[in-house]
Protein backbone atom coordinates (compact mmCIF):
# COMPACT_ATOMS: atom_id res chain seq x y z
CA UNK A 1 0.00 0.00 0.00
CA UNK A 2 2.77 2.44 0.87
CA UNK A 3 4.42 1.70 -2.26
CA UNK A 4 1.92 2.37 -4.31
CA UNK A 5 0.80 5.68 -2.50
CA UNK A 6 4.52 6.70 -3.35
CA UNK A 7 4.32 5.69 -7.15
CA UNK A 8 0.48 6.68 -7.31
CA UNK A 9 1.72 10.38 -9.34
CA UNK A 10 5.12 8.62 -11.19
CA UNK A 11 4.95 9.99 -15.04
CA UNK A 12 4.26 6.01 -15.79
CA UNK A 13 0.67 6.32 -13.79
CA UNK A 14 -0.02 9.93 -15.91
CA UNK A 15 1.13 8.04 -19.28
CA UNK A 16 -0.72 4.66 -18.56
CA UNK A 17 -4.33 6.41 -17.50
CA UNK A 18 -3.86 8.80 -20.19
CA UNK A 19 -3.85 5.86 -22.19
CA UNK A 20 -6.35 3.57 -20.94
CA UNK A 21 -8.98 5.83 -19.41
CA UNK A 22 -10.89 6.45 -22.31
CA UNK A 23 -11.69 2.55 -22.86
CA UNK A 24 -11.97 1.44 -19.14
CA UNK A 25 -15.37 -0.08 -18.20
CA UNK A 26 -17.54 0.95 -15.21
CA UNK A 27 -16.16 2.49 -12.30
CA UNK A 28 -15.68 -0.57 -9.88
CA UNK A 29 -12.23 -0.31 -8.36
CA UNK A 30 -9.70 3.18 -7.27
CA UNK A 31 -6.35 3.47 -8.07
CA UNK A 32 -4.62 3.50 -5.10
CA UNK A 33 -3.39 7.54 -4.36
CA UNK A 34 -5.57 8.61 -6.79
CA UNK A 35 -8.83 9.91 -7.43
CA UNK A 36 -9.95 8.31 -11.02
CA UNK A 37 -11.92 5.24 -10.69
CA UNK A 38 -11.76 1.96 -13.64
CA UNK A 39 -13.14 -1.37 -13.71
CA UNK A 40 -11.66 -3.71 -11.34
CA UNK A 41 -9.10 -5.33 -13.71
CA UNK A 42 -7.94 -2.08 -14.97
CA UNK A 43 -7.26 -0.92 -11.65
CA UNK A 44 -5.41 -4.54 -10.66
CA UNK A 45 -3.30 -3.31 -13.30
CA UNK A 46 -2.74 0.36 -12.90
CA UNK A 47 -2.45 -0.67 -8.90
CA UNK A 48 0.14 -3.01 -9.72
CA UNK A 49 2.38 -0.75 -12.26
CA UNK A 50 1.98 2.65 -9.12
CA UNK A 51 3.08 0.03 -6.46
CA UNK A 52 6.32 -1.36 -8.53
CA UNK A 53 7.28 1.33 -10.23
CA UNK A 54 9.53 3.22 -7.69
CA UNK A 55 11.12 -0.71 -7.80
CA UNK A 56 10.81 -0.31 -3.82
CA UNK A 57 8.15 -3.68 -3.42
CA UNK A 58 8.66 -6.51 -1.43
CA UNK A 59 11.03 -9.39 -2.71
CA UNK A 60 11.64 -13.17 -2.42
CA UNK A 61 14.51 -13.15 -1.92
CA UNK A 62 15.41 -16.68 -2.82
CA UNK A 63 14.05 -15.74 -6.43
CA UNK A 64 13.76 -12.33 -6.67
CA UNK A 65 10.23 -12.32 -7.43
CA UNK A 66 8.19 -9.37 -6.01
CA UNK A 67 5.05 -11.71 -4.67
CA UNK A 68 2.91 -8.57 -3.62
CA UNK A 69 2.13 -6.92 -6.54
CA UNK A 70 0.12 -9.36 -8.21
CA UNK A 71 -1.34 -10.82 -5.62
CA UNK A 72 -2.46 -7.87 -3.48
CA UNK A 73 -3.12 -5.74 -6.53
CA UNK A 74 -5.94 -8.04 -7.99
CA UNK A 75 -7.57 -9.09 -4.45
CA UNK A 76 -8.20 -5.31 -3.67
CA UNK A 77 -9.56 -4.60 -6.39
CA UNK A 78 -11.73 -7.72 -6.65
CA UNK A 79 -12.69 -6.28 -2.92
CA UNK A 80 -14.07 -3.19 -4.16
CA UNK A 81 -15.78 -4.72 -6.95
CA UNK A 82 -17.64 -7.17 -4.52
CA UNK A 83 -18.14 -4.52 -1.89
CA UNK A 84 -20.61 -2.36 -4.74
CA UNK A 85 -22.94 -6.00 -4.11
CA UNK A 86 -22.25 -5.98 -0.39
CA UNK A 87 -20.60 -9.03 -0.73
CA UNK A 88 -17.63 -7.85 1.39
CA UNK A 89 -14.24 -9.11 1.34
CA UNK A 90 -13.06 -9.87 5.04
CA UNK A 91 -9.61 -9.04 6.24
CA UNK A 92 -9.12 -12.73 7.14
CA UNK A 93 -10.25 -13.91 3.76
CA UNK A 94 -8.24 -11.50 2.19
CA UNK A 95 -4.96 -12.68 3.79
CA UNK A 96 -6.00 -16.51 3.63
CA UNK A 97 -6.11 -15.87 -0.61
CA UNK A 98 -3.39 -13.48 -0.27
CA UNK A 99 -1.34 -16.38 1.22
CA UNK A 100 -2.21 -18.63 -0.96
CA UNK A 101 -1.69 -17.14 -4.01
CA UNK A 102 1.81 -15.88 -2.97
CA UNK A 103 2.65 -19.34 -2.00
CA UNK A 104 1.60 -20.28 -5.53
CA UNK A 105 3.78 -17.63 -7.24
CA UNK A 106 6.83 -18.05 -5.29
CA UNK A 107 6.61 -22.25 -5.42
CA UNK A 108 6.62 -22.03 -9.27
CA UNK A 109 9.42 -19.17 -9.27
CA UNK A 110 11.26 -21.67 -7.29
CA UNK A 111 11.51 -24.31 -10.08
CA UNK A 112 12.93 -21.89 -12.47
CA UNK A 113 15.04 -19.52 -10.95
CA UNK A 114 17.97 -19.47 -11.88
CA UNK A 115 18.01 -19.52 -15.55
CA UNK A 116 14.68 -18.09 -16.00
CA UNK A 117 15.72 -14.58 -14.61
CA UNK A 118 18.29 -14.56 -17.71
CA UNK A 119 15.83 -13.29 -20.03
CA UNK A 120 12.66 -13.10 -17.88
CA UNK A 121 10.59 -10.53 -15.56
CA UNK A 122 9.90 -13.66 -12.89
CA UNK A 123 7.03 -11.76 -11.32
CA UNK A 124 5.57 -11.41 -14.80
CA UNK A 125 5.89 -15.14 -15.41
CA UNK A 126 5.34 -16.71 -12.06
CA UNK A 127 3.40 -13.90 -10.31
CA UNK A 128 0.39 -14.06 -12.82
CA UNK A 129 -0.37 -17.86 -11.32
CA UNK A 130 -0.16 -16.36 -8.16
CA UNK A 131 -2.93 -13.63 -8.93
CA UNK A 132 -5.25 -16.48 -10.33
CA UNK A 133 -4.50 -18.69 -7.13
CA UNK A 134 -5.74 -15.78 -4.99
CA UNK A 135 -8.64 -14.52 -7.07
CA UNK A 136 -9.80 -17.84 -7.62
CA UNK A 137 -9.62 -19.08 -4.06
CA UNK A 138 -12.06 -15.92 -2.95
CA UNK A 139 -13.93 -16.54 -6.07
CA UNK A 140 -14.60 -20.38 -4.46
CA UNK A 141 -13.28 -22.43 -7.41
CA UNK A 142 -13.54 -26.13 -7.75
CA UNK A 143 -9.85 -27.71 -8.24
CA UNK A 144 -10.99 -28.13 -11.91
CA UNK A 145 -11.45 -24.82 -12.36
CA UNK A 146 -8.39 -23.71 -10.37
CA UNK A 147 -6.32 -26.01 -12.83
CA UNK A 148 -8.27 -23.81 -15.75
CA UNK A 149 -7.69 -20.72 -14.15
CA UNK A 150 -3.86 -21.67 -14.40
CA UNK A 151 -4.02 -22.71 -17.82
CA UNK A 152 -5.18 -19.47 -18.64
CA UNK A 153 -3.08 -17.58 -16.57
CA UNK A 154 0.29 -19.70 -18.22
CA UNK A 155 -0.84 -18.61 -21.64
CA UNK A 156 -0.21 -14.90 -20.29
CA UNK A 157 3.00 -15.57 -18.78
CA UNK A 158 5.39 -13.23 -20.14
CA UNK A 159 8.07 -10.11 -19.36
CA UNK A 160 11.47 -9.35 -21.06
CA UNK A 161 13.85 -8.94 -19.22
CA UNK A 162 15.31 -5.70 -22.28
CA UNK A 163 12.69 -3.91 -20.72
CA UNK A 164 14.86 -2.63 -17.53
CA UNK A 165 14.82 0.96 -16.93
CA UNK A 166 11.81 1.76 -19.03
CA UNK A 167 8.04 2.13 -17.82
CA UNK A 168 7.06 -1.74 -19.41
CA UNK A 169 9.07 -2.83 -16.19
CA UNK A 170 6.38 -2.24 -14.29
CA UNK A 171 3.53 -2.79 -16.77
CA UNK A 172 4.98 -6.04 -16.20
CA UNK A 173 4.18 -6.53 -12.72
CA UNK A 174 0.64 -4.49 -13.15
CA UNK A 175 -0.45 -7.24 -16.10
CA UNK A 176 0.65 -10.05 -13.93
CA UNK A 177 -2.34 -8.75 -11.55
CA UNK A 178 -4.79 -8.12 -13.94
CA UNK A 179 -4.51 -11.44 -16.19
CA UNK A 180 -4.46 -13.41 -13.37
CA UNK A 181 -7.61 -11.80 -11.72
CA UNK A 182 -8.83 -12.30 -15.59
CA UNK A 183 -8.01 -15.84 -15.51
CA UNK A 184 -9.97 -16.79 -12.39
CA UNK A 185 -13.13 -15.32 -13.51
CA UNK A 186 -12.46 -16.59 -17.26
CA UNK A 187 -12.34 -20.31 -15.63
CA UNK A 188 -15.42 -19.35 -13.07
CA UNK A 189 -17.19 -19.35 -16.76
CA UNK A 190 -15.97 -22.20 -17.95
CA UNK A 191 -13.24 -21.35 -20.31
CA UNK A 192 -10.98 -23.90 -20.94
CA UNK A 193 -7.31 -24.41 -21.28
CA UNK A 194 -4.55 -26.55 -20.59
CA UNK A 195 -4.85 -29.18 -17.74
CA UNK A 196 -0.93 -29.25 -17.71
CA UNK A 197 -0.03 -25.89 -18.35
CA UNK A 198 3.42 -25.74 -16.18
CA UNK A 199 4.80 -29.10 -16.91
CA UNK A 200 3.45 -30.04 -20.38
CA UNK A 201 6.39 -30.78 -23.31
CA UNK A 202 5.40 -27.14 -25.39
CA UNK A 203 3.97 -25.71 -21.63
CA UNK A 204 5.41 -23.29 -19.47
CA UNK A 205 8.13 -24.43 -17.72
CA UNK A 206 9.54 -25.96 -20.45
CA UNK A 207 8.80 -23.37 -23.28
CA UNK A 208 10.42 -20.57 -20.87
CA UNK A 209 12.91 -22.41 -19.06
CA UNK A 210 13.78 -25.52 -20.80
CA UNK A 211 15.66 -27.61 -17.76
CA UNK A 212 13.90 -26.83 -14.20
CA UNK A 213 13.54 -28.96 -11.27
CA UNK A 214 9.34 -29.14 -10.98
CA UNK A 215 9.28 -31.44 -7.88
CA UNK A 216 10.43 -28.27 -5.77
CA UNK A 217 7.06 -26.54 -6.72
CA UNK A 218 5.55 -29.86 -3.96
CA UNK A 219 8.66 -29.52 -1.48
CA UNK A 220 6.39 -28.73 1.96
CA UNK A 221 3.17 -28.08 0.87
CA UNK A 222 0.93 -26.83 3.12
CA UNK A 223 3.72 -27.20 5.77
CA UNK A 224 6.36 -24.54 5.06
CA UNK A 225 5.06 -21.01 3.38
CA UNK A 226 6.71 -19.20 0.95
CA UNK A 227 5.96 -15.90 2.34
CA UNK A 228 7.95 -16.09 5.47
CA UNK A 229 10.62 -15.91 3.60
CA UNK A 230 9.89 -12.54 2.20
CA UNK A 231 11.86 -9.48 1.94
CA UNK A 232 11.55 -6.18 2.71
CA UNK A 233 13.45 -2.90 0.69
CA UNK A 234 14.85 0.18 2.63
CA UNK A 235 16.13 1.13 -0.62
CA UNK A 236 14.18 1.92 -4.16
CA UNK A 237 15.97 0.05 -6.34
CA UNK A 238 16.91 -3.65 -7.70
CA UNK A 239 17.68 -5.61 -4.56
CA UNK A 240 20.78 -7.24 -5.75
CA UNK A 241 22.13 -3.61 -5.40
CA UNK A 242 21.17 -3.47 -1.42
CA UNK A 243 24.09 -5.05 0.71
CA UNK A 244 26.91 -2.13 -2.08
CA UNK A 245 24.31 0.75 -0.61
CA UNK A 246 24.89 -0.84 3.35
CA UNK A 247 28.39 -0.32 2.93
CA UNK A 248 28.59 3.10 1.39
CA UNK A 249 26.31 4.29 3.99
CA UNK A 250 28.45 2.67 6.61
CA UNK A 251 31.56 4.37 5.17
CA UNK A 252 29.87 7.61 5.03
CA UNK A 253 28.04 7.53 8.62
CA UNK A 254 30.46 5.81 10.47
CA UNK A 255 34.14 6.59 8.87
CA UNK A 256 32.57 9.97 7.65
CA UNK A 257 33.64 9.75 4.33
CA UNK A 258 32.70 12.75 2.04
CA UNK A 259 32.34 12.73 -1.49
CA UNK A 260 35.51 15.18 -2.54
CA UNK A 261 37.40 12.35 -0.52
CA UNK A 262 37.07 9.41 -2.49
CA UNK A 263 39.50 8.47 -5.05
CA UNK A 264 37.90 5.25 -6.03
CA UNK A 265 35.26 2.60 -4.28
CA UNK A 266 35.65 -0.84 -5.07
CA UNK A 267 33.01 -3.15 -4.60
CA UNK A 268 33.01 -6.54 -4.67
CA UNK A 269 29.28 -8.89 -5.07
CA UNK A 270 27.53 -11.99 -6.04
CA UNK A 271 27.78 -12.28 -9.50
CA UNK A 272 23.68 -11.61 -10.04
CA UNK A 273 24.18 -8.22 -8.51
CA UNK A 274 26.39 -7.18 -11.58
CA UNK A 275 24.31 -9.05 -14.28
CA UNK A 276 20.99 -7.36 -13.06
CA UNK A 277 22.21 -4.31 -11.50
CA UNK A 278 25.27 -3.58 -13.81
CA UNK A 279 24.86 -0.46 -16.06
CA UNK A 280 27.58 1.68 -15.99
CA UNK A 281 26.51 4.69 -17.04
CA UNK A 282 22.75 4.55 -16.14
CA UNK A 283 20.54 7.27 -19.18
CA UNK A 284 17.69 8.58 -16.85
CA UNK A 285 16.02 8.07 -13.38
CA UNK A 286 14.15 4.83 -14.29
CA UNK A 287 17.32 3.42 -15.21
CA UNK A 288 19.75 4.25 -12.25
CA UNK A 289 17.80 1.63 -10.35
CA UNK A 290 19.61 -0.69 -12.23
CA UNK A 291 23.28 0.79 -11.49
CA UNK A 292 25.15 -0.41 -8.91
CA UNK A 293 27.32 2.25 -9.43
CA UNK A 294 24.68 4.81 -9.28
CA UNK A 295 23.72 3.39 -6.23
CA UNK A 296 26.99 3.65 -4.27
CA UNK A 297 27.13 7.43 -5.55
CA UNK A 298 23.91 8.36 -4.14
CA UNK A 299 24.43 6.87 -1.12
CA UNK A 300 28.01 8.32 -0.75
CA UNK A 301 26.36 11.92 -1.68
CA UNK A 302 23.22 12.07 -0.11
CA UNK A 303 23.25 9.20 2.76
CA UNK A 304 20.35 8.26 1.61
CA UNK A 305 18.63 5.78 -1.05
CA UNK A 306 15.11 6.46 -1.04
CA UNK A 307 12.79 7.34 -4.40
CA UNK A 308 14.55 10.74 -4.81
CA UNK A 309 17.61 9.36 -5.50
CA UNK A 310 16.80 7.52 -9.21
CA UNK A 311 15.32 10.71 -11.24
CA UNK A 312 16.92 12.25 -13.64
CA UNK A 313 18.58 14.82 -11.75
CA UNK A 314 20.26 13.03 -9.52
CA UNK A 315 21.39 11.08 -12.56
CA UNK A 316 22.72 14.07 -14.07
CA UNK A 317 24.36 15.86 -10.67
CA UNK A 318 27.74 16.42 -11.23
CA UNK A 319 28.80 15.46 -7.66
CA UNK A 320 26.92 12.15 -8.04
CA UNK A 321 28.09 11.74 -12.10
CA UNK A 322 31.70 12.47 -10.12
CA UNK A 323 31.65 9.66 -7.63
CA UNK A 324 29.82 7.34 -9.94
CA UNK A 325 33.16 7.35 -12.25
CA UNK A 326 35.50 6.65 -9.48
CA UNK A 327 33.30 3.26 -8.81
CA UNK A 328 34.35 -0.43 -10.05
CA UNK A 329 32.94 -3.42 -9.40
CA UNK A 330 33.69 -7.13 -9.86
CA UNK A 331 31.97 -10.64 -8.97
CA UNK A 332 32.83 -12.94 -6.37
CA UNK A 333 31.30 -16.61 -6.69
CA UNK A 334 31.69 -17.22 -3.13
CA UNK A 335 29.50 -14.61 -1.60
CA UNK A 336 25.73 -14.78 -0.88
CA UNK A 337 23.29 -12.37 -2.85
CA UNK A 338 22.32 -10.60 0.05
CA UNK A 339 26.73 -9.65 0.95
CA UNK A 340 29.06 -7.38 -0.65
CA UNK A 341 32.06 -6.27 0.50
CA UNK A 342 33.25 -2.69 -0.30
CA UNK A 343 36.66 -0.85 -0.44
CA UNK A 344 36.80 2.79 -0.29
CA UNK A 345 40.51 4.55 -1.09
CA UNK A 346 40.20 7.83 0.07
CA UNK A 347 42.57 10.73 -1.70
CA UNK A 348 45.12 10.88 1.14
CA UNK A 349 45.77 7.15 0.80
CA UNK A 350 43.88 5.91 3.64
CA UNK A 351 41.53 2.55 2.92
CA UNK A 352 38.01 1.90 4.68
CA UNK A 353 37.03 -1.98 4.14
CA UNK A 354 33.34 -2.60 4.98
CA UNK A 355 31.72 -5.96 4.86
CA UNK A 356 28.15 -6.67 4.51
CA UNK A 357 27.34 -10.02 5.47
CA UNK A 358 22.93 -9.62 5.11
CA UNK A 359 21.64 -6.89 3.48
CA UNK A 360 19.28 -4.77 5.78
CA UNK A 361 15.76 -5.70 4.95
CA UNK A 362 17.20 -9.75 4.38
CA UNK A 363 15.59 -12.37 5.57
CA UNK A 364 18.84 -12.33 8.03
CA UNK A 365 18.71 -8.67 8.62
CA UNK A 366 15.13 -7.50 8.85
CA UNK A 367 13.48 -4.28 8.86
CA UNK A 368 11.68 -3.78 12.25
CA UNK A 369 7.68 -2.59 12.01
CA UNK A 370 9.18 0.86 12.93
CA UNK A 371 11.46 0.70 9.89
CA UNK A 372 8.46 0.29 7.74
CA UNK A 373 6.15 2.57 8.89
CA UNK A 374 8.72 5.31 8.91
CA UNK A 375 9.37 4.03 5.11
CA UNK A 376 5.06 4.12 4.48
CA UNK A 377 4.92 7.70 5.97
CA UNK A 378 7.81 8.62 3.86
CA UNK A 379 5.73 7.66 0.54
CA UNK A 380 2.62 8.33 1.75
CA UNK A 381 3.16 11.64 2.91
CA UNK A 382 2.63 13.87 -0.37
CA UNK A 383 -0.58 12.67 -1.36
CA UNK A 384 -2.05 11.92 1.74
CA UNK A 385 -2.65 13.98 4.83
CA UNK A 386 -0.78 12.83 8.11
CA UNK A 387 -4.24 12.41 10.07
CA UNK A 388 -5.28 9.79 6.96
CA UNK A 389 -1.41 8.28 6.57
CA UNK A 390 -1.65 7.37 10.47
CA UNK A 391 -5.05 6.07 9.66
CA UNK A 392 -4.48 4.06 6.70
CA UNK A 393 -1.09 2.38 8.91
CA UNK A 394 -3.29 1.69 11.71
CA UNK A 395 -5.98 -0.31 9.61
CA UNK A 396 -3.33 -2.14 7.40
CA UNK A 397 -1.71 -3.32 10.86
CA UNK A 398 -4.86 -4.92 11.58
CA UNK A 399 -6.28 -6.16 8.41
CA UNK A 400 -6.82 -9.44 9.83
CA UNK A 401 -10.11 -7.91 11.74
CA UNK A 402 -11.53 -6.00 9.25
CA UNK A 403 -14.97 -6.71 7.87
CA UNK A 404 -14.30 -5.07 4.52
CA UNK A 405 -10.78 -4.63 2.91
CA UNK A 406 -12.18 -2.06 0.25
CA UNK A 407 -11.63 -0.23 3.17
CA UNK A 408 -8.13 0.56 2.64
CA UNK A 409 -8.67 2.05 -0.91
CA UNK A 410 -11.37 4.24 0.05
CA UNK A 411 -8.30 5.66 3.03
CA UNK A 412 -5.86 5.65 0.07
CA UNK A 413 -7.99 8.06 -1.96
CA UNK A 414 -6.96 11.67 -1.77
């Protein structure tokens, strides 16, 4: 919810209703942060691109999938839709399908991560299974029609991974929401597809992966959840990135090291963290979430690595475009995604190691329910008032007891 109040007003939101407003059906669902009002899959969709845009959404960690977007995005707006019939979706229900359906998502991710993240958007591929698991279990479907509801949803499957640093990133993760809330109400009417969608010879593990391990999607059922072993982001970019900004901010907190001193910053990370995360010279603000090197200048310059540090002026500063030259990086096999170690030579010789052995936000390292709220006031805070941001935390705290989850979007609107 926070992150979506923070990406409600990003240029991709303007460009996308500007788009799609003129077509959208009856007004059913909100977008979250604003005030214009869609049918309920267009607003899975639009809810899903505002609350992955700023790239500052929840991660698994163990795949790098971002399970809440698809999931959360298409069950509140399926609970505004029903809540226009009075058939209210309850808190409880809402986090029983919410659950589920991440559980879903983050199984199948599971069975084909790694190679699948070489040319793949994983939430736009796994996560869309994860939207119809969700919808479908509020929508009360039979395991037949679950099993069509994923056949549908498989057929949608898709995201490139070329489209880094442009607004499709996150049209990615909004269509993951809104075809798989499409596919659960496509089987609830008996449209057919696939019963073997994922495993089939020409289906979707093999068509997008080729070689996976499928058994792991069974490994615990029902016994060990996917979800508690989700992530959390203090920073708004690529998480791969996170443990490079730990250490710069250590440096610069607790060595005080200032910008004009550093000569050069060597970094050292798991080898995803330059593969995803590796563009030298990053062209705009959408980009520079993808820099690792744009990342250890921010944090060097401003001591901070929040949404304000990946727009186009900080790309451009000269101070940052300074320190973001003096910065190499190379990949070390032996260290865990979530570590980095990272040298900093300062100009009168003197070297500052720092290693991070779990990123802050890690499964390892977490963020404490302080941390986030600060983080949710922090995006919330310019487009709603204080009175309604404390409000909104309160009742997101205890969704479990709520009678109605549409709720939350009516707090969310301005």
């Amino acid at each position: 919810m926070g992150c979506a109040l923070g990406g409600a007003h990003h240029e991709t939101l303007d460009a996308a209703l500007a788009a799609l407003l003129p077509f959208a059906g009856p007004a059913q669902a909100g977008v979250i942060g604003r005030r214009e009002r869609l049918d309920a899959p267009t607003a899975a969709l639009l809810n899903g691109m505002s609350a992955h845009v700023l790239d500052f959404d929840d991660t698994h960690l163990r795949t790098l999938l971002h399970p809440s977007v698809p999931v959360a995005s298409s069950l509140l707006a399926l609970a505004e839709y029903r809540a226009q019939s009075g058939a209210t979706l309850s808190g409880a229900d809402f986090l029983h399908a919410f659950i589920v359906g991440v559980d879903v998502e983050c199984r199948i991710a599971n069975a084909i991560y790694p190679t699948h993240i070489e040319q793949w958007y994983i939430t736009g591929t796994a996560g869309v299974f994860g939207a119809a698991a969700a919808v479908g279990r509020v929508l009360g479907l039979d395991a037949a029609g679950i099993v069509r509801a994923f056949g549908i949803a498989g057929t949608q499957a898709a995201g490139l991974r070329e489209m880094a640093g442009t607004m499709c990133k996150s049209f990615v993760h909004g269509r993951a929401a809104q075809n798989g809330m499409l596919s659960a109400f496509m089987a609830q009417s008996g449209f057919t597809s696939s019963e073997r969608v994922i495993e089939a010879p020409r289906g979707f593990a093999r068509v997008l992966v080729g070689d996976c391990d499928l058994g792991v999607i069974l490994e615990g059922l029902g016994e060990r959840w996917e979800l508690a072993l989700n992530t959390y982001k203090p920073h708004a970019c690529g998480v791969v990135a996170h443990p490079v900004i730990d250490g710069c901010l250590e440096a610069r907190n607790k060595h005080g090291v200032a910008p004009a001193e550093i000569a050069a910053v060597t970094l050292r990370v798991h080898p995803l963290a330059l593969k995803l995360t590796g563009i030298r010279a990053p062209r705009g603000g959408l980009e520079s979430k993808w820099s690792l090197y744009h990342s250890a200048a921010v944090a060097f310059c401003d001591g901070v690595a929040g949404e304000e540090q990946y727009t186009d002026s900080r790309v451009f500063n000269p101070q940052v475009e300074a320190v973001r030259e003096r910065v190499v990086a190379e990949a070390d096999a032996g260290l865990r995604d979530d570590e980095a170690h990272v040298a900093v030579t300062l100009t009168d010789g003197r070297r500052i190691d720092i290693h991070i052995g779990h990123a802050l936000g890690s499964v390892a390292n977490p963020m404490s329910d302080g941390d986030l709220e600060r983080k949710f006031i922090g995006l919330a805070g310019d487009t709603l008032p204080a009175g309604r941001v404390e409000q909104l935390i309160e009742q997101c705290w205890k969704i479990g007891t709520l009678t109605d989850v549409a709720q939350l979007a009516r707090l969310a609107v301005p």
